[in-house]
N, C-alpha and C. Protein backbone atom coordinates (compact mmCIF):
# COMPACT_ATOMS: atom_id res chain seq x y z
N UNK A 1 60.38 116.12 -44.08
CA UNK A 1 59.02 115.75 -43.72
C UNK A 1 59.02 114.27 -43.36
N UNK A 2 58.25 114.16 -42.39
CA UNK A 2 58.09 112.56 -41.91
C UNK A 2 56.70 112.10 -42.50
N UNK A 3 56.99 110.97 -42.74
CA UNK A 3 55.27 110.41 -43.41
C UNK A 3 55.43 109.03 -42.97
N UNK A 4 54.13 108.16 -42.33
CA UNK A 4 54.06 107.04 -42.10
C UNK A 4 53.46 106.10 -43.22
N UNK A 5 54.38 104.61 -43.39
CA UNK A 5 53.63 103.85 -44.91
C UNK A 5 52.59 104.00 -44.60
N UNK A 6 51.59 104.10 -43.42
CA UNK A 6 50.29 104.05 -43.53
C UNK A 6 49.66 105.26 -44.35
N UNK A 7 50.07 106.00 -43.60
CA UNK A 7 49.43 107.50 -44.87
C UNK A 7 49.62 107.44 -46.06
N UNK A 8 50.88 107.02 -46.89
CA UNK A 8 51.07 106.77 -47.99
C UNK A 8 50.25 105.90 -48.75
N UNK A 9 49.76 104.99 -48.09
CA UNK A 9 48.89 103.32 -48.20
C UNK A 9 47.37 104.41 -48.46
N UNK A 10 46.93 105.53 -47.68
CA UNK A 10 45.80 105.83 -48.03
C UNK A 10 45.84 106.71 -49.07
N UNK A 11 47.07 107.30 -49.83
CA UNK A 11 46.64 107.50 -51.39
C UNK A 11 47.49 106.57 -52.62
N UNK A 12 48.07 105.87 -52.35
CA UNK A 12 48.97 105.41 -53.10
C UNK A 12 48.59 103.82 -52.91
N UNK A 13 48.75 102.79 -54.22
CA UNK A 13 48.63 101.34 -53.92
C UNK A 13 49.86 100.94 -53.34
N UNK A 14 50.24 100.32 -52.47
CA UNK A 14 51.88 99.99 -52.48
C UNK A 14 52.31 98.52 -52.40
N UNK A 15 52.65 97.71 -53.35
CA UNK A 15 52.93 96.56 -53.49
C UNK A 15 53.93 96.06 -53.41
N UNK A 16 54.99 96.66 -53.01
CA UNK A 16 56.42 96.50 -52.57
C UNK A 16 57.35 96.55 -51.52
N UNK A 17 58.22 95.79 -51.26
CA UNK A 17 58.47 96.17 -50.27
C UNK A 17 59.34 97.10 -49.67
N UNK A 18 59.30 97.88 -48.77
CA UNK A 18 59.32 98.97 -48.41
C UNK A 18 61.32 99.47 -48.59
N UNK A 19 62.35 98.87 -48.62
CA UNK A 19 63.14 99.16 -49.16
C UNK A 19 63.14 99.39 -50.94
N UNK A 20 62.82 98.73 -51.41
CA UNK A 20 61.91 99.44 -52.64
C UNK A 20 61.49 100.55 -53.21
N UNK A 21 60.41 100.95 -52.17
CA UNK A 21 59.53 101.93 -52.25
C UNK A 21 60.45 102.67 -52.00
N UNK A 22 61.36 102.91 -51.20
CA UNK A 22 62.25 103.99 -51.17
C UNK A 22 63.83 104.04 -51.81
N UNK A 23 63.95 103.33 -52.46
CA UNK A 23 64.86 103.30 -53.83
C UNK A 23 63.98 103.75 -54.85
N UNK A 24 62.79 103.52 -55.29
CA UNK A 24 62.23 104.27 -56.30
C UNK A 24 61.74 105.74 -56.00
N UNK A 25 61.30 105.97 -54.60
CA UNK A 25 61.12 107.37 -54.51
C UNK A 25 62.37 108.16 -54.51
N UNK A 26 63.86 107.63 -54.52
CA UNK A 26 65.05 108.35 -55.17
C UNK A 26 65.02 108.60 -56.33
N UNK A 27 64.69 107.56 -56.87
CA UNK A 27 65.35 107.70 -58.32
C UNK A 27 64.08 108.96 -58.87
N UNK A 28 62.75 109.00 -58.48
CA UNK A 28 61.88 110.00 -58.62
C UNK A 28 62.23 111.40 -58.22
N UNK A 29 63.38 111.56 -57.35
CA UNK A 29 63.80 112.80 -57.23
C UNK A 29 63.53 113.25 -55.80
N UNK A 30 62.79 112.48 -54.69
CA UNK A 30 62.92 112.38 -53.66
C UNK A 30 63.82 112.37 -52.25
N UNK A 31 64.14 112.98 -51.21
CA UNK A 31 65.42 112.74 -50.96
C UNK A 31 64.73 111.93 -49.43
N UNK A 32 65.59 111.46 -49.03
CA UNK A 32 65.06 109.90 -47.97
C UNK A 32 66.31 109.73 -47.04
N UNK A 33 66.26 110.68 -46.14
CA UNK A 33 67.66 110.68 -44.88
C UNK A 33 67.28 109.16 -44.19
N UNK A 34 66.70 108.66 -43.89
CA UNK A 34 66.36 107.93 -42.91
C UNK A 34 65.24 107.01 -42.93
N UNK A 35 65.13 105.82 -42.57
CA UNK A 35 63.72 105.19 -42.46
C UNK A 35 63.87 103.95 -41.07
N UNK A 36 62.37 104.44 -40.24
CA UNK A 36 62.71 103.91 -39.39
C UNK A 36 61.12 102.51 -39.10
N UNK A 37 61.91 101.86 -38.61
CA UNK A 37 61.03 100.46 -38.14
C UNK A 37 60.42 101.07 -37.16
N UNK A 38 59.33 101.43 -36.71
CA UNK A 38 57.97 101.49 -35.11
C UNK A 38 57.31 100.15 -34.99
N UNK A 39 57.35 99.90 -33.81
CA UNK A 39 56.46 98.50 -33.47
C UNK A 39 55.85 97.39 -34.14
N UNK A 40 57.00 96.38 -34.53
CA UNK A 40 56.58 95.08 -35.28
C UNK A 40 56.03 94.74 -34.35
């Protein structure tokens, strides 16, 4: 499943930064092939 931080941002607080956020959604049991940068 693909999800954008923004969607996440509208149920979740997220105060971290985003390599982070996805080291802890591992260790939660999450699995995370990929994460990609769209338009800085």
């Amino acid at each position: 499943m693909k999800i954008s931080l923004e969607a996440l941002k509208r149920y979740v607080d997220i105060n971290v930064p985003v390599e982070e956020l996805c080291d802890r959604m591992v260790m939660a049991g999450f699995e995370i092939e990929e994460m990609e940068k769209q338009g800085e």
